[in-house]
PDB file of N, CA and C in Angstrom:
ATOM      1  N   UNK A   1     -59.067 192.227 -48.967  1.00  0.00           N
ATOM      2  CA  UNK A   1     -58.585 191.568 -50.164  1.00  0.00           C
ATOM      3  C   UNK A   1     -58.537 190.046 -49.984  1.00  0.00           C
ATOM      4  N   UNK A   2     -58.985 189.742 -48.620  1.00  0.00           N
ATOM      5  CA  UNK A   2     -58.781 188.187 -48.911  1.00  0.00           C
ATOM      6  C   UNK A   2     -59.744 187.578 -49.787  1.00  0.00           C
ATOM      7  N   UNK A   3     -61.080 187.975 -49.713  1.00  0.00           N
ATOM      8  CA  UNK A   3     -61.869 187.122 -50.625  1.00  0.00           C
ATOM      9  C   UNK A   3     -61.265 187.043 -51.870  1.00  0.00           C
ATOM     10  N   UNK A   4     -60.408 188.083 -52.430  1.00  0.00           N
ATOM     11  CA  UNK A   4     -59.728 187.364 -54.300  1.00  0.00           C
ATOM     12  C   UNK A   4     -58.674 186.529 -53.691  1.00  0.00           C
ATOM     13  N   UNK A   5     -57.832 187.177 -52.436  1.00  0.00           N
ATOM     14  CA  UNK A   5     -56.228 186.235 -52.420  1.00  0.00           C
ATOM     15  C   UNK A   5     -56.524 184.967 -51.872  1.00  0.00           C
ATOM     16  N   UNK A   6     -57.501 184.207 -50.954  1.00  0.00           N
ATOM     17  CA  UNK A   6     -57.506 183.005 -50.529  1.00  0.00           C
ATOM     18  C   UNK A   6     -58.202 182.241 -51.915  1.00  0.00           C
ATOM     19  N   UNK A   7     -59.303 182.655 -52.344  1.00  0.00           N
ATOM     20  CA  UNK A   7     -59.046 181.654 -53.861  1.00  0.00           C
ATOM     21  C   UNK A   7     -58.578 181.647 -54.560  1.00  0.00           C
ATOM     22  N   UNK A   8     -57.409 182.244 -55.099  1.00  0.00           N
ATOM     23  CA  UNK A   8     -56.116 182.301 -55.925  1.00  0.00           C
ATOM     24  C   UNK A   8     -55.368 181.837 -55.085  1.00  0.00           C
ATOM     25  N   UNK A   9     -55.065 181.561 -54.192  1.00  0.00           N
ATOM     26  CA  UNK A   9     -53.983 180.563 -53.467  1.00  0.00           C
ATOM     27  C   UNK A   9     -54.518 178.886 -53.576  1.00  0.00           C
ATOM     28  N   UNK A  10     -55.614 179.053 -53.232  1.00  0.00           N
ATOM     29  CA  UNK A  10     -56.235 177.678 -53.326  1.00  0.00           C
ATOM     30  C   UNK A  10     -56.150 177.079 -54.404  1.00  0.00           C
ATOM     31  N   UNK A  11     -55.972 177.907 -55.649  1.00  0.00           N
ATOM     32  CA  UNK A  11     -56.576 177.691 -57.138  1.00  0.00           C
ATOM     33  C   UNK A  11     -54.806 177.435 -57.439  1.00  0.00           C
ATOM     34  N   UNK A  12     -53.612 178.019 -57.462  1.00  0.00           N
ATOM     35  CA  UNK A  12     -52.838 178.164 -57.938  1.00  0.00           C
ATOM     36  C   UNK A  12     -51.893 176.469 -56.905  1.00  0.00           C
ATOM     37  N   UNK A  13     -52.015 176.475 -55.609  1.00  0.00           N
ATOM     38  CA  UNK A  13     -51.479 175.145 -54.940  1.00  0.00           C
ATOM     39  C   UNK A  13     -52.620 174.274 -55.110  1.00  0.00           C
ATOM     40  N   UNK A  14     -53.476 173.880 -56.329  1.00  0.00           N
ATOM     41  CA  UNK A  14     -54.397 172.432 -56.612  1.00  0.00           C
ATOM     42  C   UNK A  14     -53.260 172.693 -57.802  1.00  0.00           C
ATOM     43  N   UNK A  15     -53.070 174.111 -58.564  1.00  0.00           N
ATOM     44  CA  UNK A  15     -52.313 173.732 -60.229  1.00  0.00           C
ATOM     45  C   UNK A  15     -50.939 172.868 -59.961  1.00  0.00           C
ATOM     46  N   UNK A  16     -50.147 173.472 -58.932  1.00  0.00           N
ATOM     47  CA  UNK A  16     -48.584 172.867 -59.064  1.00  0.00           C
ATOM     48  C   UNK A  16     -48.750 171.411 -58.323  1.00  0.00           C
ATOM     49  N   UNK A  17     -49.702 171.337 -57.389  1.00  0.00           N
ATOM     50  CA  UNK A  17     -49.395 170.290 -56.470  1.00  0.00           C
ATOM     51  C   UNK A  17     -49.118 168.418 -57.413  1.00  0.00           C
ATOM     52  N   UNK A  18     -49.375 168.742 -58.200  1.00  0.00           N
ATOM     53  CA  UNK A  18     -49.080 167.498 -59.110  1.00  0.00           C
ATOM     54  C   UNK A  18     -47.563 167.616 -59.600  1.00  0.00           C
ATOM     55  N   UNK A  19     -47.251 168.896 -60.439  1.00  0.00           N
ATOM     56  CA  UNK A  19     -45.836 168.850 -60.688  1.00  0.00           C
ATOM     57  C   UNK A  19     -45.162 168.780 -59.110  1.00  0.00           C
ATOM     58  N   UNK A  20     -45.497 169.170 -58.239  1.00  0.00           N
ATOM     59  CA  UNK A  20     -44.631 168.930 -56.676  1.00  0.00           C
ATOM     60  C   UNK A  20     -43.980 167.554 -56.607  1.00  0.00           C
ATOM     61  N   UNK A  21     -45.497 166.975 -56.194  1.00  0.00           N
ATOM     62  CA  UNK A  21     -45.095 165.394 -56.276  1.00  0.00           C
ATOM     63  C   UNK A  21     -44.543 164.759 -57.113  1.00  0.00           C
ATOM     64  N   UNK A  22     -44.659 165.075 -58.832  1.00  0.00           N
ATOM     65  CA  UNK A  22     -43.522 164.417 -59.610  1.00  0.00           C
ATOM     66  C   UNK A  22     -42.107 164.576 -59.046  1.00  0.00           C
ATOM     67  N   UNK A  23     -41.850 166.530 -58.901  1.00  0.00           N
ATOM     68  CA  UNK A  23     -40.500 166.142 -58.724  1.00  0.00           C
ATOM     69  C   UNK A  23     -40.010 165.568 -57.292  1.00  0.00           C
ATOM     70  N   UNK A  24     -40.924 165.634 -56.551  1.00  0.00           N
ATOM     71  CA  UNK A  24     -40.583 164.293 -55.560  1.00  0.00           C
ATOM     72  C   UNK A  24     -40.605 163.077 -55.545  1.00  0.00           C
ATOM     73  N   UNK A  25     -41.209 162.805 -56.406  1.00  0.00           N
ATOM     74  CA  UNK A  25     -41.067 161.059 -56.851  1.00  0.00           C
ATOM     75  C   UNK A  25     -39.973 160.954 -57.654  1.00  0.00           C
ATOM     76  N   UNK A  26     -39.498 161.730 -58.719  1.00  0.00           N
ATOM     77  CA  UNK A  26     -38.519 161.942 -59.368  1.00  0.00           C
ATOM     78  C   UNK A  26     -36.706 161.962 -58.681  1.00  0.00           C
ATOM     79  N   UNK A  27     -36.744 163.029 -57.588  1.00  0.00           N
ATOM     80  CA  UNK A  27     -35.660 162.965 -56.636  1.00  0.00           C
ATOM     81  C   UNK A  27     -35.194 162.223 -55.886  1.00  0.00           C
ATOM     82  N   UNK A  28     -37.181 160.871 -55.352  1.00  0.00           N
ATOM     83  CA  UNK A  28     -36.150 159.963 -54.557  1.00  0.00           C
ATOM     84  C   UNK A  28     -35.749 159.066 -55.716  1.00  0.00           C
ATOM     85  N   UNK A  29     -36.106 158.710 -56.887  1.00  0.00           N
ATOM     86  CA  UNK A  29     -35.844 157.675 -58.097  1.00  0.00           C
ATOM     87  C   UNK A  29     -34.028 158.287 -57.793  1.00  0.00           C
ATOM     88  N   UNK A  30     -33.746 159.366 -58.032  1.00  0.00           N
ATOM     89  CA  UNK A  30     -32.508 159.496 -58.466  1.00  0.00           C
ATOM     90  C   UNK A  30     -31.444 159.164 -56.889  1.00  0.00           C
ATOM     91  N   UNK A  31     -32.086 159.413 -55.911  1.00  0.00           N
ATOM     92  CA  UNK A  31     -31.471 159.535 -54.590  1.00  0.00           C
ATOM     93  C   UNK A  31     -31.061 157.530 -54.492  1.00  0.00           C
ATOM     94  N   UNK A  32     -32.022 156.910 -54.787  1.00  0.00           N
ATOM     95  CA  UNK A  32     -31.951 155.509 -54.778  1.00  0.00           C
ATOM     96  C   UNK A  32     -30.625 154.846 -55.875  1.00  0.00           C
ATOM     97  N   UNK A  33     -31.181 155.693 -57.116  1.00  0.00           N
ATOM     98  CA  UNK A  33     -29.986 154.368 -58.195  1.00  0.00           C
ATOM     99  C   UNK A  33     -28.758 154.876 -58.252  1.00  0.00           C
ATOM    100  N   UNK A  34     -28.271 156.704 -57.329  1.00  0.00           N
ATOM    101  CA  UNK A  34     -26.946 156.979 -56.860  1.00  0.00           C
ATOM    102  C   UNK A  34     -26.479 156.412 -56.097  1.00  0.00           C
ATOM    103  N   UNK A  35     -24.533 156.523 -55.632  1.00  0.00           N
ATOM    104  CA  UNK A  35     -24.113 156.041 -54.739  1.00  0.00           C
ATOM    105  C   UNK A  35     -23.215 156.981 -53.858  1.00  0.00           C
ATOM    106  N   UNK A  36     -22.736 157.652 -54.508  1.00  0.00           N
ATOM    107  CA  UNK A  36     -21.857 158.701 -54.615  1.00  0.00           C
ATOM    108  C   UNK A  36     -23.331 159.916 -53.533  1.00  0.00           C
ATOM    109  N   UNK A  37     -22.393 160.717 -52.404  1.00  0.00           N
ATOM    110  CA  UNK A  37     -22.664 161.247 -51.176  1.00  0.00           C
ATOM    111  C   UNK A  37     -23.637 162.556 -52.191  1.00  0.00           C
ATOM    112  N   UNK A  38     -22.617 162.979 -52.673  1.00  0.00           N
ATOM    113  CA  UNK A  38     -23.366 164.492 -53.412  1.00  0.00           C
ATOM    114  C   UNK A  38     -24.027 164.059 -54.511  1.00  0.00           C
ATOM    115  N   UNK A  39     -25.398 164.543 -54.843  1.00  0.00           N
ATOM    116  CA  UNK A  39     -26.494 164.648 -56.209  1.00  0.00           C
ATOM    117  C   UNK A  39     -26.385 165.817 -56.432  1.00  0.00           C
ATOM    118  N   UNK A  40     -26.684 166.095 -57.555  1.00  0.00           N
ATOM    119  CA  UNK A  40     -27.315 167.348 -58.317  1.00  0.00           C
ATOM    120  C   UNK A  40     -27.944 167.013 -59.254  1.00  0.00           C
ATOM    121  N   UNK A  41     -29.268 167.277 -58.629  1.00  0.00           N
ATOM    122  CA  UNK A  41     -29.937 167.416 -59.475  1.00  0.00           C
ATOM    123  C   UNK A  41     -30.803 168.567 -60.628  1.00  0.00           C
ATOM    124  N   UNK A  42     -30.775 167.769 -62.265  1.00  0.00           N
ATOM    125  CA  UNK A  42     -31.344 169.589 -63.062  1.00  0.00           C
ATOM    126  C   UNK A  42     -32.064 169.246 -62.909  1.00  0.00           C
ATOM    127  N   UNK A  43     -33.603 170.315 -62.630  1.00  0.00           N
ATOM    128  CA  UNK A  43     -34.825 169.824 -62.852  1.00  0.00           C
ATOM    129  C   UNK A  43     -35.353 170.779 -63.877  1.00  0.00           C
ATOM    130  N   UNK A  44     -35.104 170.827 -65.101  1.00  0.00           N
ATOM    131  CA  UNK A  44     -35.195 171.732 -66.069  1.00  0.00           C
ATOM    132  C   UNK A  44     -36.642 171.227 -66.483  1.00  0.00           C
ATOM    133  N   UNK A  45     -37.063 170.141 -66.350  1.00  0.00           N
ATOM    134  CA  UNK A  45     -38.460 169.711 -66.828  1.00  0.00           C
ATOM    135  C   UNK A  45     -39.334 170.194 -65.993  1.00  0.00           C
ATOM    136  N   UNK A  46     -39.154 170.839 -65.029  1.00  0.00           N
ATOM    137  CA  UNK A  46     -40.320 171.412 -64.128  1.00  0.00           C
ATOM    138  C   UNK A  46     -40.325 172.396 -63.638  1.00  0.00           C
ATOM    139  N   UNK A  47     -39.671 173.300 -64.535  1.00  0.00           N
ATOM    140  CA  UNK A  47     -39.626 174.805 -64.589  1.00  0.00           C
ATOM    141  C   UNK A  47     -41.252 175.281 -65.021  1.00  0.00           C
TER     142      UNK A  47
END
């Protein structure tokens, strides 16, 4: 079964890998303009 499951893995981490990095660019934005020890962050936009 690998010949279907290794190109559906390949195919499915090229789809998210962009939303990834938003919400990592996104988390340190928020990690920076906090001050306060604990964040929480929603990430309801990248569900």
């Amino acid at each position: 079964m690998e010949f279907i499951g290794n190109p559906l893995l390949i195919l499915g981490a090229k789809q998210c890998c962009n939303r990834i990095n938003s919400l990592v660019e996104q988390t340190k934005k928020e990690s920076i303009a906090r001050t306060s020890k604990l964040i929480v962050l929603d990430n309801k936009a990248f569900k």
